[in-house]
N, C-alpha and C. Protein backbone atom coordinates (compact mmCIF):
# COMPACT_ATOMS: atom_id res chain seq x y z
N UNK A 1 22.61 -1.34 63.42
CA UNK A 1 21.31 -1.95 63.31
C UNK A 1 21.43 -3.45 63.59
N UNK A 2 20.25 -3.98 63.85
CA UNK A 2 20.28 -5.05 64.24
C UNK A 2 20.01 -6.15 62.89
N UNK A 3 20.11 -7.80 63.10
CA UNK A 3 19.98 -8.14 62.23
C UNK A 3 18.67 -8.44 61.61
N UNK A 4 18.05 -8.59 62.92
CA UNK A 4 15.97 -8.13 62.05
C UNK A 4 15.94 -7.05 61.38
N UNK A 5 16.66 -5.78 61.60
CA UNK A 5 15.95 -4.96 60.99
C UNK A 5 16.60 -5.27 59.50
N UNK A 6 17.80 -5.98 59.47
CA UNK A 6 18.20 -6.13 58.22
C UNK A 6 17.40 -6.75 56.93
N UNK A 7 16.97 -8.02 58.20
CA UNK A 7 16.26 -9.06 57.20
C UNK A 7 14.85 -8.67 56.70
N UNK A 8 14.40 -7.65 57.63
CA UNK A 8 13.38 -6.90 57.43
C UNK A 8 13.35 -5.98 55.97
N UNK A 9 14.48 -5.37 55.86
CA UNK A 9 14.67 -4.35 54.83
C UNK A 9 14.93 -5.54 53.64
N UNK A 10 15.47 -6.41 53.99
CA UNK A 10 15.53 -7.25 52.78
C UNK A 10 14.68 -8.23 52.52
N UNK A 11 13.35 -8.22 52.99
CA UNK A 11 12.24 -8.88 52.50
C UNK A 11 11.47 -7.57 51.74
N UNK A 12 11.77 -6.38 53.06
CA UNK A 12 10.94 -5.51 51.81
C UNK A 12 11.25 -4.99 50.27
N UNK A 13 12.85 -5.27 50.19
CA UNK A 13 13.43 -5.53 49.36
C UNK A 13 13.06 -6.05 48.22
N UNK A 14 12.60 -7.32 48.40
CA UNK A 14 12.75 -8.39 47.64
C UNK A 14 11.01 -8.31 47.08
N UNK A 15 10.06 -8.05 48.28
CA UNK A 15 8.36 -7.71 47.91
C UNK A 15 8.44 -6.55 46.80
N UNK A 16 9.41 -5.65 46.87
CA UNK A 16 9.00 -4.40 46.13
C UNK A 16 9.28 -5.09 44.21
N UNK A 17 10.30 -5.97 44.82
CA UNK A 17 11.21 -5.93 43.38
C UNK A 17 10.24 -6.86 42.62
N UNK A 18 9.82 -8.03 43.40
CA UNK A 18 8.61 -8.40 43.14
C UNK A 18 7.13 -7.58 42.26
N UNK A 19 6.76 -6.94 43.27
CA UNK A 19 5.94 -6.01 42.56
C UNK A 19 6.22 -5.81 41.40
N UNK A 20 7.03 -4.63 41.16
CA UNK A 20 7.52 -4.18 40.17
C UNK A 20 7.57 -5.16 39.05
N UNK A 21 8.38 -6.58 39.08
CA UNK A 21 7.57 -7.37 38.05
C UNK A 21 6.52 -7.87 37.79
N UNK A 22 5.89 -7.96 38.63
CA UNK A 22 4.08 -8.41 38.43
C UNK A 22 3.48 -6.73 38.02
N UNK A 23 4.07 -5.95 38.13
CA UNK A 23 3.18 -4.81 37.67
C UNK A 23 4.11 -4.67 36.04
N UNK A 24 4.98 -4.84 35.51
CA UNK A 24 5.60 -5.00 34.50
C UNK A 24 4.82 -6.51 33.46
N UNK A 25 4.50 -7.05 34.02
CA UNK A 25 4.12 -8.25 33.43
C UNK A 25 2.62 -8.18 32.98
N UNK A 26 2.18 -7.47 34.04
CA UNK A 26 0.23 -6.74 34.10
C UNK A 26 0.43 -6.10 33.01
N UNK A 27 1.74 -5.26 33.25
CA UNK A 27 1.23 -3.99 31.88
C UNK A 27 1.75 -4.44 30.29
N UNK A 28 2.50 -5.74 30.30
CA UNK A 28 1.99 -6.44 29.00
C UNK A 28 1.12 -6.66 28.56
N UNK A 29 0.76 -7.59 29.95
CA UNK A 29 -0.45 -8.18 29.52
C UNK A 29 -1.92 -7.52 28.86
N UNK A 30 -2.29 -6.13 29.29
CA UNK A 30 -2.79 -4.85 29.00
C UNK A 30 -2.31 -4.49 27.67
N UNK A 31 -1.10 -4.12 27.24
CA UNK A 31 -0.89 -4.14 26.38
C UNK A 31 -1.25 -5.29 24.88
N UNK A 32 -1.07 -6.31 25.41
CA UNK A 32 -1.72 -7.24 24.63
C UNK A 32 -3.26 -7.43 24.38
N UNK A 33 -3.66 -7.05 25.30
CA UNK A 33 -5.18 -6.90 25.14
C UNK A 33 -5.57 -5.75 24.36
N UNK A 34 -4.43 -4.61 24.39
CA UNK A 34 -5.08 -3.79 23.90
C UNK A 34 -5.11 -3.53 22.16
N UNK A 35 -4.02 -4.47 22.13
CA UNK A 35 -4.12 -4.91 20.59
C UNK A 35 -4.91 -5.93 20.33
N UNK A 36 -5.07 -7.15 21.02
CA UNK A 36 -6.00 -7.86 20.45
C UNK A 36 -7.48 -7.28 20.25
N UNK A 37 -7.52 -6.75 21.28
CA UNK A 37 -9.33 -5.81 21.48
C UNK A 37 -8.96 -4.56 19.78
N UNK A 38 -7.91 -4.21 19.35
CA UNK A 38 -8.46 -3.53 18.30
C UNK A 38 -8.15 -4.18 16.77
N UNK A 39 -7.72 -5.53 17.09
CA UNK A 39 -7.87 -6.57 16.13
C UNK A 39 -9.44 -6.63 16.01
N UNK A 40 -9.55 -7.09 17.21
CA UNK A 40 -11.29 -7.46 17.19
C UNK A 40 -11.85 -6.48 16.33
N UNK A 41 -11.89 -5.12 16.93
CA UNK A 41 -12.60 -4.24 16.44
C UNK A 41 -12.92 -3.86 15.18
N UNK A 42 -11.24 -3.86 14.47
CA UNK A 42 -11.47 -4.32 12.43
C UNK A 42 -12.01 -5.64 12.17
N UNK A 43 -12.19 -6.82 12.78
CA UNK A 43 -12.62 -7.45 12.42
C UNK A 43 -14.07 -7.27 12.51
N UNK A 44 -14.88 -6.79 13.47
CA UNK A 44 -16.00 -6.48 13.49
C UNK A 44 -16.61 -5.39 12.82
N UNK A 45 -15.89 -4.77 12.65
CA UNK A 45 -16.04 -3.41 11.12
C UNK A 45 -16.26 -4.03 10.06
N UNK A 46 -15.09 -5.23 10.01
CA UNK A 46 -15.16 -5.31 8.03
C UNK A 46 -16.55 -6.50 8.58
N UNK A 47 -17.14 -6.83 9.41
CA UNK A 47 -17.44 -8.37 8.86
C UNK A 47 -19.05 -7.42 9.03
N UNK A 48 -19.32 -6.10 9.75
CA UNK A 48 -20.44 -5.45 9.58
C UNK A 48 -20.33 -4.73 8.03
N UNK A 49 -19.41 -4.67 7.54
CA UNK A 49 -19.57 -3.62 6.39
C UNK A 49 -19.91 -5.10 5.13
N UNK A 50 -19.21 -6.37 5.23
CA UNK A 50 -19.64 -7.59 4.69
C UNK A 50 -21.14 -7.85 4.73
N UNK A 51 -21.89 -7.64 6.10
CA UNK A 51 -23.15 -8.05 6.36
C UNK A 51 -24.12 -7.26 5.48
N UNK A 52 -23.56 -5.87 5.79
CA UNK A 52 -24.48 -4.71 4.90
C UNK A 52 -24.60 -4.60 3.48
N UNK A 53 -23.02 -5.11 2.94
CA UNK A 53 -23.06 -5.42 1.45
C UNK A 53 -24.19 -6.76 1.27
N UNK A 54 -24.21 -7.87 2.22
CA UNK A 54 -24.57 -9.19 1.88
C UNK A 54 -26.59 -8.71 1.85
N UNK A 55 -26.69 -7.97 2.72
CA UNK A 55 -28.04 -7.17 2.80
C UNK A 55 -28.24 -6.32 1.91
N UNK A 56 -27.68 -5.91 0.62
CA UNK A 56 -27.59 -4.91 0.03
C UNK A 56 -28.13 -5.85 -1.62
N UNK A 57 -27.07 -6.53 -1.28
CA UNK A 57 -27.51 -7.43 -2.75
C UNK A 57 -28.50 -8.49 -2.07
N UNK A 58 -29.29 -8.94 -1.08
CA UNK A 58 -30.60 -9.92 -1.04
C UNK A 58 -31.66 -8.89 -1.79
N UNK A 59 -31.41 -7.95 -1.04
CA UNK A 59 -32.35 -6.45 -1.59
C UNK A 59 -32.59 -6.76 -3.08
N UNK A 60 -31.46 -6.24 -3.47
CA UNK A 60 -31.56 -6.30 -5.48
C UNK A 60 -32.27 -7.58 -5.31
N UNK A 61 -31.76 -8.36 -5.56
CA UNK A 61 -32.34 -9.96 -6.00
C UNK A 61 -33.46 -10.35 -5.50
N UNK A 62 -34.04 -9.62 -4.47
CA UNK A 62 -35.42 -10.11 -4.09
C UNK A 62 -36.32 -8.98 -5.00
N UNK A 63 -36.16 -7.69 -5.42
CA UNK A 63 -36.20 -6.92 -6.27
C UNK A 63 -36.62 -7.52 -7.97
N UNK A 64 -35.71 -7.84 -8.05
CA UNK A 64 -34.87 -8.62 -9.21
C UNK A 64 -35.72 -9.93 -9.63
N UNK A 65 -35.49 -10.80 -8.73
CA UNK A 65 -36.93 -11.65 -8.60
C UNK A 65 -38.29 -11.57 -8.65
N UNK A 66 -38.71 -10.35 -7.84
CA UNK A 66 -40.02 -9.96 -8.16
C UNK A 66 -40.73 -9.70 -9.25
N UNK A 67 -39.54 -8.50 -10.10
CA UNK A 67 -40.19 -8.98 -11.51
C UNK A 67 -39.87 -9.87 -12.55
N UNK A 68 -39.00 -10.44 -12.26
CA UNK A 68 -38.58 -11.86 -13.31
C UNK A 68 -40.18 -12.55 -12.64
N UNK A 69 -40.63 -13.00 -12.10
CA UNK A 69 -41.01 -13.62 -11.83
C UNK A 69 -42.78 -13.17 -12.15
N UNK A 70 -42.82 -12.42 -11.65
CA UNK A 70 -44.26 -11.34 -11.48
C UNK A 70 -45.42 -12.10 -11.41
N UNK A 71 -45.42 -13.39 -10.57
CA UNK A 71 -46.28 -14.25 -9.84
C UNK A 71 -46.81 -13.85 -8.60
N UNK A 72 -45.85 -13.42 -7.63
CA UNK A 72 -46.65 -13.25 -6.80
C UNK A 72 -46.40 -11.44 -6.47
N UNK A 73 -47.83 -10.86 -6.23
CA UNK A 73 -48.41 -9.93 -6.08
C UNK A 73 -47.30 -8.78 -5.21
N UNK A 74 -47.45 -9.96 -3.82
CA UNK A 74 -46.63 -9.06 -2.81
C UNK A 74 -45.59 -8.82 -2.93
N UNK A 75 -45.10 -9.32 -3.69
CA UNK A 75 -43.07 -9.44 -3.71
C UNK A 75 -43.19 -7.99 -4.67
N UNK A 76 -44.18 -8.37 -5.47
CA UNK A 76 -43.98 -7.33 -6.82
C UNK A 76 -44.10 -5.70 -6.71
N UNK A 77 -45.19 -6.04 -5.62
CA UNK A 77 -45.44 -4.75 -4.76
C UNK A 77 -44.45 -3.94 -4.04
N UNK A 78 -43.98 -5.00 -3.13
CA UNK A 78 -42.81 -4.25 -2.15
C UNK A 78 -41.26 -3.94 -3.01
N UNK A 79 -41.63 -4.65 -4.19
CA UNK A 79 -40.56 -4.32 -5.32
C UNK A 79 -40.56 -2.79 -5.61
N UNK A 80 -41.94 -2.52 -6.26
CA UNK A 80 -42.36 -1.11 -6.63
C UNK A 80 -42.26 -0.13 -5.72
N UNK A 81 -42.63 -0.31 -4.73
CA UNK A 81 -42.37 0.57 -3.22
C UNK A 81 -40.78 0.79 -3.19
N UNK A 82 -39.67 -0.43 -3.21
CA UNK A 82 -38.60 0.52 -2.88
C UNK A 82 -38.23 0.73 -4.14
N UNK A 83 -38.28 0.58 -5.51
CA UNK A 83 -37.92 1.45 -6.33
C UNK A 83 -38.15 2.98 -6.51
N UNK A 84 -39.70 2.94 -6.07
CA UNK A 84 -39.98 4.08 -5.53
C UNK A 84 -39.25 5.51 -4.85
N UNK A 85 -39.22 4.62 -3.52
CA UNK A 85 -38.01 5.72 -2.80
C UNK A 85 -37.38 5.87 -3.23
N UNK A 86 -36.68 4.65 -4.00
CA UNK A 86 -34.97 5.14 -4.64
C UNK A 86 -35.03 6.20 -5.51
N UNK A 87 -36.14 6.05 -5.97
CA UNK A 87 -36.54 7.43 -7.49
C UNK A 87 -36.23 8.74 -6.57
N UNK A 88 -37.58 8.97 -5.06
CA UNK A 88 -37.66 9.90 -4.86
C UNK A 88 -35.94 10.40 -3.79
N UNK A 89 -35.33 9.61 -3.87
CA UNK A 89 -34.39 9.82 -3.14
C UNK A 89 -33.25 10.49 -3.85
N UNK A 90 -33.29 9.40 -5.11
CA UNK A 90 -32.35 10.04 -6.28
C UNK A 90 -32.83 11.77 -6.68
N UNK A 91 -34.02 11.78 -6.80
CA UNK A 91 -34.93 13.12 -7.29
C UNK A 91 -34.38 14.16 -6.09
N UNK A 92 -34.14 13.98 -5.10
CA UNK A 92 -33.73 14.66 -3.62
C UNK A 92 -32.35 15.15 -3.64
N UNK A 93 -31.55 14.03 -3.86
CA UNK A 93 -30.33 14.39 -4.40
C UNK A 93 -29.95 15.60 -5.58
N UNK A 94 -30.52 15.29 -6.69
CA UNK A 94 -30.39 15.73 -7.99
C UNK A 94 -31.07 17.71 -7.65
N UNK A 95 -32.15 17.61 -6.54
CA UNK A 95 -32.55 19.09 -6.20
C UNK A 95 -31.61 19.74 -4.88
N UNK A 96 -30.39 18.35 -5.02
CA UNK A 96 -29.58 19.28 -3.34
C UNK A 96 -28.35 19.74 -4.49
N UNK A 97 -28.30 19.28 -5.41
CA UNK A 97 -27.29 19.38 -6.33
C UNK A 97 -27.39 20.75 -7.54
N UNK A 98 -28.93 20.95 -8.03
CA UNK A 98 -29.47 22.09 -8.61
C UNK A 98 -29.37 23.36 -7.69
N UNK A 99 -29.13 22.96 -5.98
CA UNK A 99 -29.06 24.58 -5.71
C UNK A 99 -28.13 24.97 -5.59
């Protein structure tokens, strides 16, 4: 063989080996993402399950307030309304439990 075809085989040589580390280096990098992306993901779990607790107790306390307070009408109202449900919800429960 001649010596082009040599230098030929040894560039393709050298492109492949190439590759092979840029595709080794990609699939870290992938890899790293794919842990950071399910870091994210507990973090966005707990900080929704935080939000829902933080929404859970405004509830009570606006509740809670309404009748400490029992000034104003509407608060006191929408107080009674969800105690309400909670009754008939609890009552729902308590007849999935009797059968």
């Amino acid at each position: 063989m001649d010596d082009s075809l040599f230098s030929k085989l040894d560039l393709l040589e050298q492109k492949i080996r190439e590759l092979v580390e840029q595709n080794f280096e990609l699939s870290q990098k992938i890899s790293n993402f794919e842990k950071s992306l399910i870091e994210k993901e507990k973090l966005i779990n707990q900080l929704n399950k935080k939000n829902n607790e933080l929404k859970t107790d405004y509830n009570k306390l606006k509740i809670g307030k309404a009748f400490a307070s029992g000034s104003n009408k509407e608060e006191t109202d929408e107080a009674k309304k969800t105690i309400e449900k909670l009754i008939k919800e609890i009552n729902l429960c308590i007849a999935e439990l009797d059968e």
